[in-house]
C-alpha atoms as a PDB file:
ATOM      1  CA  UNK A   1      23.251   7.540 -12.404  1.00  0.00           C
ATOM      2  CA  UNK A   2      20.595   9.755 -11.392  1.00  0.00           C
ATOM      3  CA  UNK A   3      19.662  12.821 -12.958  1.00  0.00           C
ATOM      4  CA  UNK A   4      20.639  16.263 -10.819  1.00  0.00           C
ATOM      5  CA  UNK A   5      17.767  17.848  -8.791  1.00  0.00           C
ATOM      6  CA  UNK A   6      16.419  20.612 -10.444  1.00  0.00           C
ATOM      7  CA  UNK A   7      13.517  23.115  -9.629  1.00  0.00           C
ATOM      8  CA  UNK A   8       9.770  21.727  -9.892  1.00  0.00           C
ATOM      9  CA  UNK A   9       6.283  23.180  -9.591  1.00  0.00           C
ATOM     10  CA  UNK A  10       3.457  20.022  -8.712  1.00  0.00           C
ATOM     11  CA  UNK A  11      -0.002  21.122  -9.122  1.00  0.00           C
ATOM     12  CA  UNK A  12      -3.503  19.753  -8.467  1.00  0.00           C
ATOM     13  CA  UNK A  13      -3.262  15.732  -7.608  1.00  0.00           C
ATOM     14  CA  UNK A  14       0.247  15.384  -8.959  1.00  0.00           C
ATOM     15  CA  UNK A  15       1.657  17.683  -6.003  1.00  0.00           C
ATOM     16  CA  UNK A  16       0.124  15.290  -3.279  1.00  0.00           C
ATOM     17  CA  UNK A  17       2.775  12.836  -4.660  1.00  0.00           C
ATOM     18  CA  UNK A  18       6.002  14.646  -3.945  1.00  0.00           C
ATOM     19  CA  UNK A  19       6.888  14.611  -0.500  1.00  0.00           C
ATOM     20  CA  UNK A  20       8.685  11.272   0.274  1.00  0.00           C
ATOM     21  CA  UNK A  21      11.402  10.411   2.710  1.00  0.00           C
ATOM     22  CA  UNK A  22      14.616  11.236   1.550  1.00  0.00           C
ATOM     23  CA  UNK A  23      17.940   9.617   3.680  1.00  0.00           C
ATOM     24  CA  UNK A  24      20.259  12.749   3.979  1.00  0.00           C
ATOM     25  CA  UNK A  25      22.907  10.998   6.304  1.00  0.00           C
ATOM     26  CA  UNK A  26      21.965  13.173   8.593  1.00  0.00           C
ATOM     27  CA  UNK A  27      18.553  13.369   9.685  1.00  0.00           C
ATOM     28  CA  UNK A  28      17.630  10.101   8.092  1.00  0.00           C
ATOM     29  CA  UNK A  29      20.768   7.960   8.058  1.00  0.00           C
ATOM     30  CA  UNK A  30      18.556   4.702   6.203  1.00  0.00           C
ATOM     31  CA  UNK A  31      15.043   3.919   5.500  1.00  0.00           C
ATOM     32  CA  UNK A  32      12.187   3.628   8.322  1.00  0.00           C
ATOM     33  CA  UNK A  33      11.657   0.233   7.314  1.00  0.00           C
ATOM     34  CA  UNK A  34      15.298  -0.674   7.739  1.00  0.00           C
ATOM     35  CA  UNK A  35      15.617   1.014  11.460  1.00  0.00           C
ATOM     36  CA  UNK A  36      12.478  -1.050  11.902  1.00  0.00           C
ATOM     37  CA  UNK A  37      13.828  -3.913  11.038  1.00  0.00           C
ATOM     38  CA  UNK A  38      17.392  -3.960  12.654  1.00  0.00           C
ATOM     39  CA  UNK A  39      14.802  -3.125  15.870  1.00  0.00           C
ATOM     40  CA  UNK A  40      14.460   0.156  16.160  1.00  0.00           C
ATOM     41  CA  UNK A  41      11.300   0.047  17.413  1.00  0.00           C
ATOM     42  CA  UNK A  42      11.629  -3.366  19.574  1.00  0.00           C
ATOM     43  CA  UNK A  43       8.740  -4.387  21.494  1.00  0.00           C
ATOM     44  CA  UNK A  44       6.252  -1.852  20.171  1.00  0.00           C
ATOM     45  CA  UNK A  45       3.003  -3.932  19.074  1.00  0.00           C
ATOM     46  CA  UNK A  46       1.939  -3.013  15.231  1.00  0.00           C
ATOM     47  CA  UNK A  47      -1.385  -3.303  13.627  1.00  0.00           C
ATOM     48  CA  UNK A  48      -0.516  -2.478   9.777  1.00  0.00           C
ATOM     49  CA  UNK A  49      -2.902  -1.891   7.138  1.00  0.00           C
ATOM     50  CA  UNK A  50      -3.758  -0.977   3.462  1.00  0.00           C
ATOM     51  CA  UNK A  51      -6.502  -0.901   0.968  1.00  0.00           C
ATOM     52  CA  UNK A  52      -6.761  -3.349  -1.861  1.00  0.00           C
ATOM     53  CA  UNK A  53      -6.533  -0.854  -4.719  1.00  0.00           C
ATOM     54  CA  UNK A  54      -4.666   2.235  -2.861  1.00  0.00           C
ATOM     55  CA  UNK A  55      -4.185   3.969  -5.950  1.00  0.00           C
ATOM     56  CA  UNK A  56      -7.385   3.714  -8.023  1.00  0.00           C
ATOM     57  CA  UNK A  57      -8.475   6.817  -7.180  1.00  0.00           C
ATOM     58  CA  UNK A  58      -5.316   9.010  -8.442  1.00  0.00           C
ATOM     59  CA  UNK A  59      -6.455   6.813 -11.723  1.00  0.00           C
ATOM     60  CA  UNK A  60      -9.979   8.195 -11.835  1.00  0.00           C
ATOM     61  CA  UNK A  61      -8.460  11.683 -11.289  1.00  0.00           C
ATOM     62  CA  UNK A  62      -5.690  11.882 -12.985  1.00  0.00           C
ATOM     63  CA  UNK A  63      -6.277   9.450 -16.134  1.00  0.00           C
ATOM     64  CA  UNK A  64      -2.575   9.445 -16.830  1.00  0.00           C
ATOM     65  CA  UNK A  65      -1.738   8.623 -13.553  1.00  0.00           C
ATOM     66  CA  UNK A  66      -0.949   5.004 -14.722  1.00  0.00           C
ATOM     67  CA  UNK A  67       1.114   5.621 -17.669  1.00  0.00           C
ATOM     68  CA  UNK A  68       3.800   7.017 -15.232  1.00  0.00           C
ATOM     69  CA  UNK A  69       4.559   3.529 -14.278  1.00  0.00           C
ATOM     70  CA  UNK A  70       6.604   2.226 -17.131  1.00  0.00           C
ATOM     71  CA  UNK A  71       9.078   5.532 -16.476  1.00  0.00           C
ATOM     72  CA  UNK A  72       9.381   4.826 -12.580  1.00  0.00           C
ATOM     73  CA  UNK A  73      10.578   1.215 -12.949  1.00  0.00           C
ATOM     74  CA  UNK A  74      12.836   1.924 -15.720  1.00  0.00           C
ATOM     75  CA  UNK A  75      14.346   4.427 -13.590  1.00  0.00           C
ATOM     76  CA  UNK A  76      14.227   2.404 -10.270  1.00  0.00           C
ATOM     77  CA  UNK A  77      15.616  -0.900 -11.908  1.00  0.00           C
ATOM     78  CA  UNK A  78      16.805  -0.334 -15.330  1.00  0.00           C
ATOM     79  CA  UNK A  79      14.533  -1.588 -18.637  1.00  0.00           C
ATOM     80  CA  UNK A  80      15.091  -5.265 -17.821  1.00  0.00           C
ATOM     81  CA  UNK A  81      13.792  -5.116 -14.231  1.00  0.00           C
ATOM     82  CA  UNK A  82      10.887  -3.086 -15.547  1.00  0.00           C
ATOM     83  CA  UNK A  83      10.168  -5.615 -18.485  1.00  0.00           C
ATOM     84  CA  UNK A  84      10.201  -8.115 -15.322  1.00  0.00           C
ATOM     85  CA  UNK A  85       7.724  -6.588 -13.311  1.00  0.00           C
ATOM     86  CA  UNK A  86       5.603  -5.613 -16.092  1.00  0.00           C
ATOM     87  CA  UNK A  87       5.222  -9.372 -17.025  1.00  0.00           C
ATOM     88  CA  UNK A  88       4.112  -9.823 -13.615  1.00  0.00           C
ATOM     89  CA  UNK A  89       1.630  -7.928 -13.070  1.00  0.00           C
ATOM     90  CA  UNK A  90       0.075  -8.038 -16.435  1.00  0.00           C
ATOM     91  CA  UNK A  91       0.368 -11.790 -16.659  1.00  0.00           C
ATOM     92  CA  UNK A  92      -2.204 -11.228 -13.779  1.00  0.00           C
ATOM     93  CA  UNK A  93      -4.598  -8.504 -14.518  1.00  0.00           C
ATOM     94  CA  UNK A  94      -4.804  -8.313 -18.590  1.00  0.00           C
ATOM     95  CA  UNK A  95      -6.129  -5.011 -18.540  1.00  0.00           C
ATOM     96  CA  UNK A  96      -2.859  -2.943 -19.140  1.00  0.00           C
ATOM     97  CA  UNK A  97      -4.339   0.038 -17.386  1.00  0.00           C
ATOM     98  CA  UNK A  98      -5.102  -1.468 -14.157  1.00  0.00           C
ATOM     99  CA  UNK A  99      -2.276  -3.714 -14.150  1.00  0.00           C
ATOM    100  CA  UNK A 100      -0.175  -0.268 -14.071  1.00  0.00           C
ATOM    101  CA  UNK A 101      -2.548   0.828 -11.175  1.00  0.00           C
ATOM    102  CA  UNK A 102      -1.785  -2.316  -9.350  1.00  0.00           C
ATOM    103  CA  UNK A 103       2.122  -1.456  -9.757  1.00  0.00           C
ATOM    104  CA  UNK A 104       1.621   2.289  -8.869  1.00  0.00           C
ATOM    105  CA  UNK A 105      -0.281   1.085  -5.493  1.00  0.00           C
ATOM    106  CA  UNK A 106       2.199  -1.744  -5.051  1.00  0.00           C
ATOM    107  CA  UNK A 107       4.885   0.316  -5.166  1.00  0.00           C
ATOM    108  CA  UNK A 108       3.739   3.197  -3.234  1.00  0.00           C
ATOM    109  CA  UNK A 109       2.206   1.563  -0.361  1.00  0.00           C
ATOM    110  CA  UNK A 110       1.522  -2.221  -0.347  1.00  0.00           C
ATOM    111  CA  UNK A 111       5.248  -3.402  -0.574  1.00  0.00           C
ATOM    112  CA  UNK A 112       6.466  -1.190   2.090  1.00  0.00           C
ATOM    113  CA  UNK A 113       3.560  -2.058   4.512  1.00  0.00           C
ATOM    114  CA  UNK A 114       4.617  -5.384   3.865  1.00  0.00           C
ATOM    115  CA  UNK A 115       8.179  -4.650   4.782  1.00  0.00           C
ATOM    116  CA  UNK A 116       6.936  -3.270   7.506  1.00  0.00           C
ATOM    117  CA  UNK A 117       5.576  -5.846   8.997  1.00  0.00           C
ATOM    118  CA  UNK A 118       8.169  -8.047   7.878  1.00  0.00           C
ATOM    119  CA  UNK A 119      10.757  -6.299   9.278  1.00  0.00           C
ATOM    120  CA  UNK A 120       8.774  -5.459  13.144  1.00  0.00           C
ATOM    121  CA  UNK A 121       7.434  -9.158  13.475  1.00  0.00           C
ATOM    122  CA  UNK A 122      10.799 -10.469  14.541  1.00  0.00           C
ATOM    123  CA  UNK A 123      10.646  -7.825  17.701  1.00  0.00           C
ATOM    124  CA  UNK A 124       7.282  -7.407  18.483  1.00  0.00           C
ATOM    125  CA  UNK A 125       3.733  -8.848  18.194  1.00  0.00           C
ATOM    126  CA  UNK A 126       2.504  -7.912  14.513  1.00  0.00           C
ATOM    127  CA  UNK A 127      -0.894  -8.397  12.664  1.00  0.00           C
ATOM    128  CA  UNK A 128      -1.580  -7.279   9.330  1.00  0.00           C
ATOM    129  CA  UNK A 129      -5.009  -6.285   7.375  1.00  0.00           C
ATOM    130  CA  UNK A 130      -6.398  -5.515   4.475  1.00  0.00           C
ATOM    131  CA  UNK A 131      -9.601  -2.908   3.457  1.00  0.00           C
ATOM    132  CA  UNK A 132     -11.162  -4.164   0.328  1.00  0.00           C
ATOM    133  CA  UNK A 133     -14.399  -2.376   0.378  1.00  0.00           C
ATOM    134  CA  UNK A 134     -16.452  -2.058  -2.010  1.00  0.00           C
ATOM    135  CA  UNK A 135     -16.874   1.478  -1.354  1.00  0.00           C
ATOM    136  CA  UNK A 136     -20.496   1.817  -2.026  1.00  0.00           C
ATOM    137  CA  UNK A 137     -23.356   4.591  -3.553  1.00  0.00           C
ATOM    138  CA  UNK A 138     -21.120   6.383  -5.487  1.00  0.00           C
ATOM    139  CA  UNK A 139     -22.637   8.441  -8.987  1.00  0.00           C
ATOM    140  CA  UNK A 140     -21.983   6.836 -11.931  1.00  0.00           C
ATOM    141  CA  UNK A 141     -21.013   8.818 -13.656  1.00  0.00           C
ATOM    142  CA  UNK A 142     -17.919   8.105 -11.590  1.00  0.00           C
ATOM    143  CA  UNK A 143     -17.874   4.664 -11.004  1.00  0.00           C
ATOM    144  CA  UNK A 144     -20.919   3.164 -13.572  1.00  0.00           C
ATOM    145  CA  UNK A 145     -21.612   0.376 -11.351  1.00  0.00           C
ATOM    146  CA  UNK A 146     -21.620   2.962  -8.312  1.00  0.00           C
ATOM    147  CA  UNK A 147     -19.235   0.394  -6.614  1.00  0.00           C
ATOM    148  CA  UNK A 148     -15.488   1.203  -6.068  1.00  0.00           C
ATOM    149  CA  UNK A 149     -12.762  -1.217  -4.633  1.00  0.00           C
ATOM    150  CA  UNK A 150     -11.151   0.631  -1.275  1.00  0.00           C
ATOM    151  CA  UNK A 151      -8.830   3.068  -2.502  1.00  0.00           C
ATOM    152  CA  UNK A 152      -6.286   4.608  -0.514  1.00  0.00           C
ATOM    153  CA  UNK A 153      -7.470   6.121   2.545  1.00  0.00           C
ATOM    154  CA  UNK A 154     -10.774   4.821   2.698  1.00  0.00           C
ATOM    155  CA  UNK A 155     -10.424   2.827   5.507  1.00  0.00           C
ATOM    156  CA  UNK A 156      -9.598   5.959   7.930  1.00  0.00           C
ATOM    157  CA  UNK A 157     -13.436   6.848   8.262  1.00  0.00           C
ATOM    158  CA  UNK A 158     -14.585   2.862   9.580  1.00  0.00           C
ATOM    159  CA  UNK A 159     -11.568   3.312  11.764  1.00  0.00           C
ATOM    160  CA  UNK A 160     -12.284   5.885  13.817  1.00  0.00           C
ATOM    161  CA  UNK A 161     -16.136   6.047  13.677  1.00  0.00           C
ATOM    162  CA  UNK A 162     -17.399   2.819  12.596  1.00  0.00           C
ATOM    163  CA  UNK A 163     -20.485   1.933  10.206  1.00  0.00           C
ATOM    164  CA  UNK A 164     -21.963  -1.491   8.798  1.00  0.00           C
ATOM    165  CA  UNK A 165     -20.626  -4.013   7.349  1.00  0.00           C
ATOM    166  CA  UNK A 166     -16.824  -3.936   6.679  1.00  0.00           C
ATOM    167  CA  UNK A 167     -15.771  -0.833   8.204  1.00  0.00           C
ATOM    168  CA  UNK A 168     -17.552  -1.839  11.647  1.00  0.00           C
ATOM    169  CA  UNK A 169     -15.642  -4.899  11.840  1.00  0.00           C
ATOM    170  CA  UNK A 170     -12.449  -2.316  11.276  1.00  0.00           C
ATOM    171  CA  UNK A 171     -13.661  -0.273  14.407  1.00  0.00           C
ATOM    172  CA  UNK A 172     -14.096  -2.672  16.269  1.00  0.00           C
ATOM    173  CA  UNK A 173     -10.377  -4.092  15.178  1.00  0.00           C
ATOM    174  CA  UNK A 174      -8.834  -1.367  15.908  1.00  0.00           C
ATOM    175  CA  UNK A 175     -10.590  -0.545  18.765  1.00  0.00           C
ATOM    176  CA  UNK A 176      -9.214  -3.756  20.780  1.00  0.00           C
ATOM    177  CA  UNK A 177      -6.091  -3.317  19.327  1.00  0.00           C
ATOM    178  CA  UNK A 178      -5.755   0.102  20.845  1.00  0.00           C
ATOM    179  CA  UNK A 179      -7.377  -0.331  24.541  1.00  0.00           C
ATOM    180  CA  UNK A 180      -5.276  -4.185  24.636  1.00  0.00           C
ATOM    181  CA  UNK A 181      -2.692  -4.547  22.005  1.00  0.00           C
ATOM    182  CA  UNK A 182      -4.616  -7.377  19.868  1.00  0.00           C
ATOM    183  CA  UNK A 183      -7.155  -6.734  17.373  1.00  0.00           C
ATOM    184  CA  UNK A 184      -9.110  -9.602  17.733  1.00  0.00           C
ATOM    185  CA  UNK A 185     -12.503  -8.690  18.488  1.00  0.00           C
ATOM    186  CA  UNK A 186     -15.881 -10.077  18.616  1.00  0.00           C
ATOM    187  CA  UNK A 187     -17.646 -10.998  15.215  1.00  0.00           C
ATOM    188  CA  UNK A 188     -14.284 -11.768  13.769  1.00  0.00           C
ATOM    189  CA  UNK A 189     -12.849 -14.762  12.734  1.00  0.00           C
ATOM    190  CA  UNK A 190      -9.684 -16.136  14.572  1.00  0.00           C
ATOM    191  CA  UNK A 191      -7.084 -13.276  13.969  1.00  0.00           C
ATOM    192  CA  UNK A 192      -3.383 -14.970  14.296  1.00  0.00           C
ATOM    193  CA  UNK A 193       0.211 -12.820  14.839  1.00  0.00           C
ATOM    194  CA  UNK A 194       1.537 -11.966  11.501  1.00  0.00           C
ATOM    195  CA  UNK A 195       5.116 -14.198  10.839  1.00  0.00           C
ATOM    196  CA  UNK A 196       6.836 -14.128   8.039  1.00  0.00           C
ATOM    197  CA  UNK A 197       6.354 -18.037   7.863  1.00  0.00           C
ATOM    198  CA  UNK A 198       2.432 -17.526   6.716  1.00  0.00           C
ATOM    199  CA  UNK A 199       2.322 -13.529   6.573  1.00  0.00           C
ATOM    200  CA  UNK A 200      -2.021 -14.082   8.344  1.00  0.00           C
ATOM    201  CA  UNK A 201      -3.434 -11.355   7.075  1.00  0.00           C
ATOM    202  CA  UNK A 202      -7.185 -10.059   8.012  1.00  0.00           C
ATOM    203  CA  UNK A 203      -9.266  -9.023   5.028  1.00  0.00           C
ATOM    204  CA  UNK A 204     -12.011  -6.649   6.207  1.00  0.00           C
ATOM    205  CA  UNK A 205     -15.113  -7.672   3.117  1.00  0.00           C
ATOM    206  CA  UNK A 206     -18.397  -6.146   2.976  1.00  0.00           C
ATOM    207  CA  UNK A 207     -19.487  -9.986   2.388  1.00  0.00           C
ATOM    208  CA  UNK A 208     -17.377 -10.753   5.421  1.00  0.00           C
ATOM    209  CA  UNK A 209     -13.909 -10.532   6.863  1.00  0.00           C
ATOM    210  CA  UNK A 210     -11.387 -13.840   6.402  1.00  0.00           C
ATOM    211  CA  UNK A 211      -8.479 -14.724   6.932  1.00  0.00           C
ATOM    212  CA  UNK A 212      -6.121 -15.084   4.206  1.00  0.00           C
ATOM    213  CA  UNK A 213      -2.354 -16.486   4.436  1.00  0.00           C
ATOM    214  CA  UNK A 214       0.230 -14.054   1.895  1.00  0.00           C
ATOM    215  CA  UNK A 215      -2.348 -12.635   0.205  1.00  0.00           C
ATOM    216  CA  UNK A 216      -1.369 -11.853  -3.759  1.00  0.00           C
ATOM    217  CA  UNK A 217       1.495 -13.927  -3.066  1.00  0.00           C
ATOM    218  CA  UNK A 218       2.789 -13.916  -6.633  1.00  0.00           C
ATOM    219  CA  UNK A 219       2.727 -10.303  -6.793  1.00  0.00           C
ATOM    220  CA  UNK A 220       4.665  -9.818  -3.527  1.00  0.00           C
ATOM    221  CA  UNK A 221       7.499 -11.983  -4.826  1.00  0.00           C
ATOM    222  CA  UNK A 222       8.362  -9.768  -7.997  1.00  0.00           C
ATOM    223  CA  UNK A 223       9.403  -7.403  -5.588  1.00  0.00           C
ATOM    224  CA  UNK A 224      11.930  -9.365  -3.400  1.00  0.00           C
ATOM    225  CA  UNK A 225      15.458  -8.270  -3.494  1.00  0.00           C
ATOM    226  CA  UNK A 226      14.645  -4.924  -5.262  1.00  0.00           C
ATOM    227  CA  UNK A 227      15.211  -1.805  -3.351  1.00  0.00           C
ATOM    228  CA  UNK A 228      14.386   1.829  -4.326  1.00  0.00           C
ATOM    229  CA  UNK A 229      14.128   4.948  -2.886  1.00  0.00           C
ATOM    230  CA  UNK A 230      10.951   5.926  -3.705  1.00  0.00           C
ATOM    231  CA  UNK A 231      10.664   9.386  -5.174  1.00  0.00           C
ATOM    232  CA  UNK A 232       7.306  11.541  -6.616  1.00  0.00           C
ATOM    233  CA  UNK A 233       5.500   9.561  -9.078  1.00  0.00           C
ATOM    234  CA  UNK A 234       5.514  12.654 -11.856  1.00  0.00           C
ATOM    235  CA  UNK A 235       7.899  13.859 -13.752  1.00  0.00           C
ATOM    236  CA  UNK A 236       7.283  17.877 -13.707  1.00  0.00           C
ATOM    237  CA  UNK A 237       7.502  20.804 -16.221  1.00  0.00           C
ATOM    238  CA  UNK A 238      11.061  22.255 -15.638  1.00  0.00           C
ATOM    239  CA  UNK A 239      12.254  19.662 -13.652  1.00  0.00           C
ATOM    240  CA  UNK A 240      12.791  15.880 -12.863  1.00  0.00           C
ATOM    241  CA  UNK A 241      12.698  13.561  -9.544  1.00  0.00           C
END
């Protein structure tokens, strides 16, 4: 039973994470990525794409950002379905902070890009990418090393105006996708349609782009046959999503 909706303020990072898509029966009757699947956008060519560690920056920001995580799955799938996924994805990274990260970005944007392109490849052609960066010359007293994974967004810059390395191979990705509906493009390797069968997935490397079949495989399947409705990541002062 969920709790009733109450009055909340959000400020600073937190209130970037509040608006989500909420199904009303009215204007929304299901999820995007269920109209999408049952072909509601049929014959529409998709190019969809993430960043390897989407949420890494709320982390650096907002230090607690993480510790949110063992709240939102309880809530979303009860203890034991939290106890599940924790396993998971610490079984995987040992560092209980970024294994939390991993969930947050998981959660919040890998899984449903996934679904996504799930759900469009069996009506139209599909490919799938990945940013991972490293984001580069950053202070240290930031990131120490001055070298940060792609967070969440990053990739919008290479996109649209190109650069060495990784993000030029992007451009020039999305570039052909746009002006002929495929993204394959000179420089990269051999880009095949995403199918659920081997889920091909580009990963755009400052050492490189490759191609990579289901990509963090193991962490994809801890979230098969669970559904949410994904609501803001904080719980707020005076009220509660």
């Amino acid at each position: 039973m969920h709790a009733p909706l109450v009055d909340a303020i959000g400020e600073g990072l937190r209130a970037t994470w509040i608006w989500r898509p909420t199904i009303d029966g009215l204007a929304l009757t299901r999820t995007p990525v269920d109209a999408v699947t049952e072909g509601a956008a049929a014959g529409i060519p998709l190019l969809a794409q993430h960043c390897v560690d989407e949420c890494g920056l709320y982390q650096l920001m907002v230090p607690d950002a993480a510790l949110q995580a063992d709240r939102v799955l309880a809530n979303y799938f009860g203890q034991d379905g939290c106890d599940e996924l924790l396993g998971v994805f610490t079984g995987n990274q040992p560092d209980a902070v970024q294994a939390r990260v991993e969930i947050m970005s998981a959660e919040r944007y890998i899984i449903p890009t996934v679904r996504l392109a799930d759900g469009q490849s069996a009506h139209a052609k599909v490919w799938r990418s990945r940013f991972d960066g490293p984001l580069t010359g950053l202070p240290d007293a930031i990131v120490p090393d001055g070298l940060l994974l792609a967070v969440h967004s990053t990739d919008a810059h290479g996109v649209f105006q190109g650069g060495p390395d990784a993000v030029g191979q992007m451009h020039a990705a999305w570039g052909a996708f746009v002006t002929t509906g495929n993204p394959n493009a000179a420089g990269l390797p051999e880009w095949p349609r995403y199918t659920t069968a081997d889920r091909a997935t580009m990963i755009f490397d400052n050492d490189g782009a490759h191609l990579e079949h289901d990509p963090q495989s193991k962490l994809r399947e801890a979230w098969e046959d669970r559904n949410w409705e994904p609501g803001t990541w904080w719980e707020f002062a005076g009220g509660i999503q």
